[in-house]
Protein backbone atom coordinates (compact mmCIF):
# COMPACT_ATOMS: atom_id res chain seq x y z
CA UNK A 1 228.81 203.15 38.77
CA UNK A 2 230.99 204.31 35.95
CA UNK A 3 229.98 204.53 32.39
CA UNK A 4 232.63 203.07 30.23
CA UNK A 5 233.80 205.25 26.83
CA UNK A 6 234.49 203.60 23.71
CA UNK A 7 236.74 200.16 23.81
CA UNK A 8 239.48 201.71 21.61
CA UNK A 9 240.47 204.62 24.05
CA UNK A 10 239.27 203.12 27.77
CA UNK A 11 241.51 203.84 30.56
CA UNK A 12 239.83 202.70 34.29
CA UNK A 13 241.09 202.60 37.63
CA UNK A 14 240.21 198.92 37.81
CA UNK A 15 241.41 198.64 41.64
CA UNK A 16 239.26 201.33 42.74
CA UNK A 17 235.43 201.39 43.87
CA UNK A 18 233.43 201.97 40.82
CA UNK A 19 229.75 202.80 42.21
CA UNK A 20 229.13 206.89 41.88
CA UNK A 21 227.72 207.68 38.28
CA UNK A 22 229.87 209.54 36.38
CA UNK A 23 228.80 211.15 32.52
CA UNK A 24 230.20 210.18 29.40
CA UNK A 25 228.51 209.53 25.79
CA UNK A 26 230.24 207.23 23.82
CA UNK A 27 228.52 204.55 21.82
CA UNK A 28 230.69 201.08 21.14
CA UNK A 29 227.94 198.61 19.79
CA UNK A 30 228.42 195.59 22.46
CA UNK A 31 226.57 193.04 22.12
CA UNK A 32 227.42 190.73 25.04
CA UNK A 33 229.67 191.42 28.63
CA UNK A 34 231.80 188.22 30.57
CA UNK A 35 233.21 188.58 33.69
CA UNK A 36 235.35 186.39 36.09
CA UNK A 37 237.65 186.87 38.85
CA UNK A 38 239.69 189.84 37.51
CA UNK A 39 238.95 189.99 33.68
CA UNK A 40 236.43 190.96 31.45
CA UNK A 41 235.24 190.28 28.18
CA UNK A 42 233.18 192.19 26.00
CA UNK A 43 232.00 190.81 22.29
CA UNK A 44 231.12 193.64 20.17
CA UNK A 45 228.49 193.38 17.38
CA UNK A 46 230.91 193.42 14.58
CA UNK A 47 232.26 190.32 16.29
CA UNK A 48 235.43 191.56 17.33
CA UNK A 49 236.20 190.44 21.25
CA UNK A 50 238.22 192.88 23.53
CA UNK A 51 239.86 192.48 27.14
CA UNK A 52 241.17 193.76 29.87
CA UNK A 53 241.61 193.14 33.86
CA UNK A 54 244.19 190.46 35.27
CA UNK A 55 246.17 188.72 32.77
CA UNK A 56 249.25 186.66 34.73
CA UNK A 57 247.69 183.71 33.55
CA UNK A 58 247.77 184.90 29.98
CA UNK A 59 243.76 185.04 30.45
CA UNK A 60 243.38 187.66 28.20
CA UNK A 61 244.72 185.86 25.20
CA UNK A 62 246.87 188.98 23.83
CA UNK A 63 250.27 187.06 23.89
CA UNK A 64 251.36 188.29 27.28
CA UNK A 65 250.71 188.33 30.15
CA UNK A 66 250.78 192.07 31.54
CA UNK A 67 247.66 192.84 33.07
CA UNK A 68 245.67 195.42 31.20
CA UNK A 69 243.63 198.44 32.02
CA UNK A 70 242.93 199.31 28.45
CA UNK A 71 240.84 197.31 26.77
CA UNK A 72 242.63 195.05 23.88
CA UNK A 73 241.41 193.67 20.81
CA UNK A 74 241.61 189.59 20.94
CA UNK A 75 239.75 187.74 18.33
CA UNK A 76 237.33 188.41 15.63
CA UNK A 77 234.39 186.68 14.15
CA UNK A 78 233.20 185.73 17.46
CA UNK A 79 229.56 185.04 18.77
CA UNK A 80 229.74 183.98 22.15
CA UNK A 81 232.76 184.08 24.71
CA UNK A 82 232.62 183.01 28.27
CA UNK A 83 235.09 183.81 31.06
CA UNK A 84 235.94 181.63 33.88
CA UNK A 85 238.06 182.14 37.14
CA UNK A 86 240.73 182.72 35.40
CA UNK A 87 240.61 181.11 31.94
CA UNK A 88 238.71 182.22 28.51
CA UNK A 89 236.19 180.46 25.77
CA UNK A 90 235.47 181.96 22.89
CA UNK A 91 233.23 180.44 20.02
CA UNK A 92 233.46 181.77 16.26
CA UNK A 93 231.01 182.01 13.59
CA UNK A 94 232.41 179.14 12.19
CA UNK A 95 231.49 176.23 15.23
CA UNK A 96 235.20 176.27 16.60
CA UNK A 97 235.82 176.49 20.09
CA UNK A 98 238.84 178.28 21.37
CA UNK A 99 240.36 178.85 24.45
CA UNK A 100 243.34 180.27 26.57
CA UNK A 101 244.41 181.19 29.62
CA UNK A 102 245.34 179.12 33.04
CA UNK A 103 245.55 175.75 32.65
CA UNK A 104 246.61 174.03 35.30
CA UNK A 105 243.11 171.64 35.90
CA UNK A 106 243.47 171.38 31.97
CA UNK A 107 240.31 173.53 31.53
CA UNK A 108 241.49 174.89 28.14
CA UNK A 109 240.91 171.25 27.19
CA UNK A 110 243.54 170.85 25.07
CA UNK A 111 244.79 168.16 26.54
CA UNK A 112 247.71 169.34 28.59
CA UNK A 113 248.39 172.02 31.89
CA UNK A 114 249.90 174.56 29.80
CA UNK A 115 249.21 178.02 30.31
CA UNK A 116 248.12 179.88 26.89
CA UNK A 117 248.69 183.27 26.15
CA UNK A 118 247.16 183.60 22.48
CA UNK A 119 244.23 181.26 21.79
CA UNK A 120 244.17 177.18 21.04
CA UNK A 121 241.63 175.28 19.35
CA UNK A 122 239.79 172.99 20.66
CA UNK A 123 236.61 171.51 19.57
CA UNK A 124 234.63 171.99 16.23
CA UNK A 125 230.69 172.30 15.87
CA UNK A 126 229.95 173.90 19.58
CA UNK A 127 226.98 176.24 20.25
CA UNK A 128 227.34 177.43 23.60
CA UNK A 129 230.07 177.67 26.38
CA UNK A 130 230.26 177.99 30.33
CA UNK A 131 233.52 178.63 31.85
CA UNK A 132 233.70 177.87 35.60
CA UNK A 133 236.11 177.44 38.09
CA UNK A 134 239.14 175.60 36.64
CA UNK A 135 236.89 173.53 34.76
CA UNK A 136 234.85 174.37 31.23
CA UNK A 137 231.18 173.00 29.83
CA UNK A 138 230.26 172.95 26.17
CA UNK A 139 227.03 172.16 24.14
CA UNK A 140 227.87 170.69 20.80
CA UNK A 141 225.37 170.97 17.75
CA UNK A 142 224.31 167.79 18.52
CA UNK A 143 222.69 168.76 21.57
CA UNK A 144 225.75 166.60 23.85
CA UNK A 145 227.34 168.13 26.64
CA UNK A 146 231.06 167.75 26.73
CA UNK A 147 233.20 168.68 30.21
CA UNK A 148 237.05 168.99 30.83
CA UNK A 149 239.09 170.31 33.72
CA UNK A 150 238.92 170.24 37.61
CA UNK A 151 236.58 167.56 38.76
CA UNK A 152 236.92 167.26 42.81
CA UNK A 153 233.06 167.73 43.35
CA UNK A 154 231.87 165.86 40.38
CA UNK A 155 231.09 169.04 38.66
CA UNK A 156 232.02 167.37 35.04
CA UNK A 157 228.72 164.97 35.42
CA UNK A 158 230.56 162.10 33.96
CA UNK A 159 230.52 159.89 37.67
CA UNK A 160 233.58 160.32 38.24
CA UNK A 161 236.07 162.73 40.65
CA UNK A 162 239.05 162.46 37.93
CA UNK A 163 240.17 166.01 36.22
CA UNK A 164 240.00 165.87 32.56
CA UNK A 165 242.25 167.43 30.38
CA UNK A 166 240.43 166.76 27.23
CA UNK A 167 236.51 166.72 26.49
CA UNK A 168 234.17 164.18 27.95
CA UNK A 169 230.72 163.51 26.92
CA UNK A 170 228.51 163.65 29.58
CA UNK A 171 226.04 160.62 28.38
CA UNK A 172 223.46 161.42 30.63
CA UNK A 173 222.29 164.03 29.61
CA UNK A 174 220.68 164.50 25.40
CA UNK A 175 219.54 167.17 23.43
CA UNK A 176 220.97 170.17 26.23
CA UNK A 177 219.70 173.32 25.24
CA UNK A 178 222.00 175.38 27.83
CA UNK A 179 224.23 175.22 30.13
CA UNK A 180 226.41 176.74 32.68
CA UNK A 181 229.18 176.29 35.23
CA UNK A 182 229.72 177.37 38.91
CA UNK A 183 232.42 177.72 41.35
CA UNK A 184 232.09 173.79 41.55
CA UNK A 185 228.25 172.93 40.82
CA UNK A 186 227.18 173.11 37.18
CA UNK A 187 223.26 173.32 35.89
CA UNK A 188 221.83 172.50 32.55
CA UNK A 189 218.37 172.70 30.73
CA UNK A 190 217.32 170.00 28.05
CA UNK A 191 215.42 170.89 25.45
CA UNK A 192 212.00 169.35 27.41
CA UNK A 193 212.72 172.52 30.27
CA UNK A 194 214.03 170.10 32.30
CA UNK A 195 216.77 171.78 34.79
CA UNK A 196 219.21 169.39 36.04
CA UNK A 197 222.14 169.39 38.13
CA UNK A 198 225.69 167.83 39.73
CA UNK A 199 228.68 168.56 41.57
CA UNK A 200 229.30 170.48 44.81
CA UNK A 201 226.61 170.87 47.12
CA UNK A 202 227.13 172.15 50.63
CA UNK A 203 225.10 175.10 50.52
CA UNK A 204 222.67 173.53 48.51
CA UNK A 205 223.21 174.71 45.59
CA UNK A 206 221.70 172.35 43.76
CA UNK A 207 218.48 172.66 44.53
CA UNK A 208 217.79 169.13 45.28
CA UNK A 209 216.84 169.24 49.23
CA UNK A 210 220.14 167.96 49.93
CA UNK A 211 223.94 169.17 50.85
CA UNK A 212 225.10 165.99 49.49
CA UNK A 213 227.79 166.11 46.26
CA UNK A 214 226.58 164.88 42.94
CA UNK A 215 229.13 163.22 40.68
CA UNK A 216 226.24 162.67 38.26
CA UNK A 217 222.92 164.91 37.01
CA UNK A 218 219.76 164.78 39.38
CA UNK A 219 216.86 166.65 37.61
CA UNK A 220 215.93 169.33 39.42
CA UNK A 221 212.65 171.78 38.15
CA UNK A 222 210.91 171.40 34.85
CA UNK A 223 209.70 174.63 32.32
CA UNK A 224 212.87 176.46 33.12
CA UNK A 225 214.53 178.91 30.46
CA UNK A 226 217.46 180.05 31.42
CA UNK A 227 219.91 179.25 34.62
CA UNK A 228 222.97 180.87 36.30
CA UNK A 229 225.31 178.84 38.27
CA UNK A 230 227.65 181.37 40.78
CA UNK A 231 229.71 180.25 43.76
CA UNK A 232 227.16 179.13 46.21
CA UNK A 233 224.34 179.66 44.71
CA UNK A 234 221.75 179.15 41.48
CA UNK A 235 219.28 181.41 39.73
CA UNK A 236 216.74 179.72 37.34
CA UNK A 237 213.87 181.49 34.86
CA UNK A 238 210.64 179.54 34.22
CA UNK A 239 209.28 179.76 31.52
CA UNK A 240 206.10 182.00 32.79
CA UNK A 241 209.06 184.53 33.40
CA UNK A 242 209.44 184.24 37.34
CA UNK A 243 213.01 183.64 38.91
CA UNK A 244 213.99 180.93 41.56
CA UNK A 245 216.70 180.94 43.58
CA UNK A 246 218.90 178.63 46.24
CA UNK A 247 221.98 177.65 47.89
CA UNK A 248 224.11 180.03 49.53
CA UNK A 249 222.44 182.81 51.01
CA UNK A 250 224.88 184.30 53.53
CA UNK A 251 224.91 187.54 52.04
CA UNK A 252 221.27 187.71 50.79
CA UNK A 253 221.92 186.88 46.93
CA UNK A 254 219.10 184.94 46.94
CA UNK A 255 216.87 187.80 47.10
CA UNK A 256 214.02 186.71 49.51
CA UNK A 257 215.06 188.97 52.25
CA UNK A 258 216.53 186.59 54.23
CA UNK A 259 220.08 185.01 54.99
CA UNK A 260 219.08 181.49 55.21
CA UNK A 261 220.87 179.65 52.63
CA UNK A 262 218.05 176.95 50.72
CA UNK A 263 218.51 173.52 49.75
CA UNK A 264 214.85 173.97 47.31
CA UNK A 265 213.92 176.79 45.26
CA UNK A 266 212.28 179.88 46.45
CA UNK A 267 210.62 182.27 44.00
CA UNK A 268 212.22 185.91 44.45
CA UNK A 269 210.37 188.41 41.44
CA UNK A 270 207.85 187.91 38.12
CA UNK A 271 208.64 189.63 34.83
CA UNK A 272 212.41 188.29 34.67
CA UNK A 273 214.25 188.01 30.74
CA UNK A 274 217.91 187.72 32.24
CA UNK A 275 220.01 186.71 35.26
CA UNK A 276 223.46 186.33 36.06
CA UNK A 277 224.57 184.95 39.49
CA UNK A 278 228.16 186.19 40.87
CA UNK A 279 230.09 185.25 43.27
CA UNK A 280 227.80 186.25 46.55
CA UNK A 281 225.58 189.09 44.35
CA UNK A 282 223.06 188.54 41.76
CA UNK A 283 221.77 190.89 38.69
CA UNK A 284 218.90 190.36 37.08
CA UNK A 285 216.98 192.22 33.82
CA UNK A 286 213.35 192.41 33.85
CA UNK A 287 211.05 192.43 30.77
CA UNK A 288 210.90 196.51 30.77
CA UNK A 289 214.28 196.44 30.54
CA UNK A 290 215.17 197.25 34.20
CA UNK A 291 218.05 196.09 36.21
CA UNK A 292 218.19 194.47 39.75
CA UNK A 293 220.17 193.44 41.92
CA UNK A 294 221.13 192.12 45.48
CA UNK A 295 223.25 190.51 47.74
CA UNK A 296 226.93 191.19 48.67
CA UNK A 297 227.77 194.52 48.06
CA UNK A 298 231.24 195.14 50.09
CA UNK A 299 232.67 196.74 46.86
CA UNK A 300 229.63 198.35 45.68
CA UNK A 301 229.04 195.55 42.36
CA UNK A 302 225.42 195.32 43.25
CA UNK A 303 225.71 199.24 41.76
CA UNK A 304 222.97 200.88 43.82
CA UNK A 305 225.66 203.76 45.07
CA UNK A 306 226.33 202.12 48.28
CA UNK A 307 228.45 199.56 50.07
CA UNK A 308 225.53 197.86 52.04
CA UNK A 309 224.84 194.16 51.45
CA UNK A 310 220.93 193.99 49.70
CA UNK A 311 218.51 191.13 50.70
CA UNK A 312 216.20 192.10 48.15
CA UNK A 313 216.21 193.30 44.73
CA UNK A 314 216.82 197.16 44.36
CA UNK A 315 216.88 198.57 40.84
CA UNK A 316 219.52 199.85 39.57
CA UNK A 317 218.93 201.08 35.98
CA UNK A 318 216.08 201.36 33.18
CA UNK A 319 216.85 200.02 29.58
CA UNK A 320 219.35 197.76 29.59
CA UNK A 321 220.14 194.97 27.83
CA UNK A 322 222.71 192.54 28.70
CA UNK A 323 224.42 192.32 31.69
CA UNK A 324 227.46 189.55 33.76
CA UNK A 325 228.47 189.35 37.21
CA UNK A 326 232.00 188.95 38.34
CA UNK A 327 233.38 187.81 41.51
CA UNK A 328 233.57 191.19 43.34
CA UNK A 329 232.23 192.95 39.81
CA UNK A 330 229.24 193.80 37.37
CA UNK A 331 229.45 195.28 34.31
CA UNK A 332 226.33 195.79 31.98
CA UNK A 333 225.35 197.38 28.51
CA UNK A 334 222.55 199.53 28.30
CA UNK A 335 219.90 199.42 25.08
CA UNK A 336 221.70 203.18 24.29
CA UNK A 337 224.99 201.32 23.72
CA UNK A 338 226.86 202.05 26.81
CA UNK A 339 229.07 199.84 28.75
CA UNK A 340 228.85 200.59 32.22
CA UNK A 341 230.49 198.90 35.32
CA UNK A 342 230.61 198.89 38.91
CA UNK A 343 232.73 196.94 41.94
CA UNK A 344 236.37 195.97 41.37
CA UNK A 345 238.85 193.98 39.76
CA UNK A 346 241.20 192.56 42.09
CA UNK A 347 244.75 191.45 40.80
């Protein structure tokens, strides 16, 4: 693990294991943490975003595209920013959607395959974003869920396998409360607590009892809360605070001690407020505050010290508050302000 100092003077070894705890003090007021496959994002409570990691793709939205391993100030007057594989959303206090980064699926949605280094507009009146894999989900006002970029599996919902390079309304589905968007399976939950699903499915990662692709939703659990979609697999709070998981399970980030990837959901803990699935690893928050975690841990971004894959949750910390999952990488902010990280950022 290392503890991260403030934003405006960072300097980390980024492409070195980051799981021994190491002391610094340094309090940056972060509200929120994003991670993909070799950049992070990190919204700050003053609203001003900041980046670093990977950035040949111009995914960092500075204007360049030199990677970075000081943290740089992008936007301000944002309130929620999701990063994908290699790509960036970023929604500001005003409704507008922006977004930069690669583009070659068109998952900027701007209607073209151009790369962006600085951000583009691209949608007005949106309330929450899910960056993917090459492809990019957004909740309007309205409740409508709107899709754009790679489509092989179906993961846009909108019964087609066509890639979009501009927003489509997924008709389907009304009055989406949240949503979010895998390696190539996406997950949403209505308003009602229905969970539903589409896209790629050959782990099961739907949750459906099938392997079978969905180019369209198929409802999946009701009284859900909150959902993470990761590469494999899917993580899902009910509403009486318990976590489910399925799909992949090769690695054990399902969390029920096994490696027998599941096409249905199995219950792992109680007492859950947050969860973030990664690429094989998953982190979760309980209500005191704790963090857990489990799966693949090859590069140590489960953060328990070690470099031994976890079938089970094993805590990690006490008192944190928000917290992402990478590919290969975790980073988390505790309730005393820190920013804290551990795995690696490959580039």
């Amino acid at each position: 693990m290392k503890r991260l100092t403030s934003l405006s003077i960072l300097g980390c070894l980024l492409t070195a294991l980051l799981f021994l705890p190491l002391t610094a003090t340094a309090k940056g007021g972060y509200k929120s943490v994003s991670a993909g496959y070799n950049h992070v994002m990190v919204l700050k409570e003053d609203g001003t975003l900041w980046g670093w990691g990977g950035n040949c793709y111009g995914q960092l939205g500075d204007g360049t595209t030199t990677d970075r391993t000081r943290p740089v100030k992008i936007l301000d007057g944002v309130i929620q920013v999701s990063v994908g594989y290699s790509h960036t959303m970023a929604i500001l206090s005003d409704g507008t959607l922006w977004a930069w980064g690669w583009n070659q699926y068109g998952q900027l949605g701007d209607g073209t395959t151009t790369n962006r280094t600085r951000p583009v507009k691209i949608l007005d009146g949106v309330r929450q974003v899910s960056a993917g894999n090459r492809y990019t989900m957004a909740i309007l006002s309205d409740g409508t869920l709107w899709a754009w970029g790679w489509n092989q599996y179906g993961q846009l919902g909108d019964g087609t396998t066509t890639d979009r390079t501009r927003p489509v309304n997924i008709k389907k589905l009304k009055g989406v409360k949240q949503v979010s968007a895998g390696e190539g399976h996406t997950m949403a939950i209505l308003n009602d607590g229905s969970l539903w699903g589409w896209g790629r499915n050959i782990r099961g990662q739907l949750g459906d009892g099938t392997t079978k692709a969905r180019k369209r939703p198929v409802k999946i659990l009701d009284g859900v809360r909150q959902v993470s979609a990761g590469e494999g697999h899917t993580m899902a709070i009910l509403n009486d605070g318990s976590l489910w998981g399925w799909g992949k399970n090769w690695e054990g980030e399902l969390g029920d001690g096994t490696d027998t990837n599941r096409t249905r959901p199995v219950k792992i803990l109680d007492g859950v407020r947050q969860v973030s699935a990664g690429y094989s690893h998953t982190m979760a928050i309980l209500n005191d505050g704790s963090l857990w975690g489990w799966g693949w841990n090859k590069y140590g971004q489960i953060g328990d010290g070690t470099t031994t894959d976890r079938t089970r949750p094993v805590k990690i910390a006490e008192k944190v508050k928000d917290v992402a999952c990478g590919y290969f990488y975790t980073i988390y902010i505790t309730d005393a302000g820190e920013l804290m990280e551990c795995g690696k950022l490959i580039w």
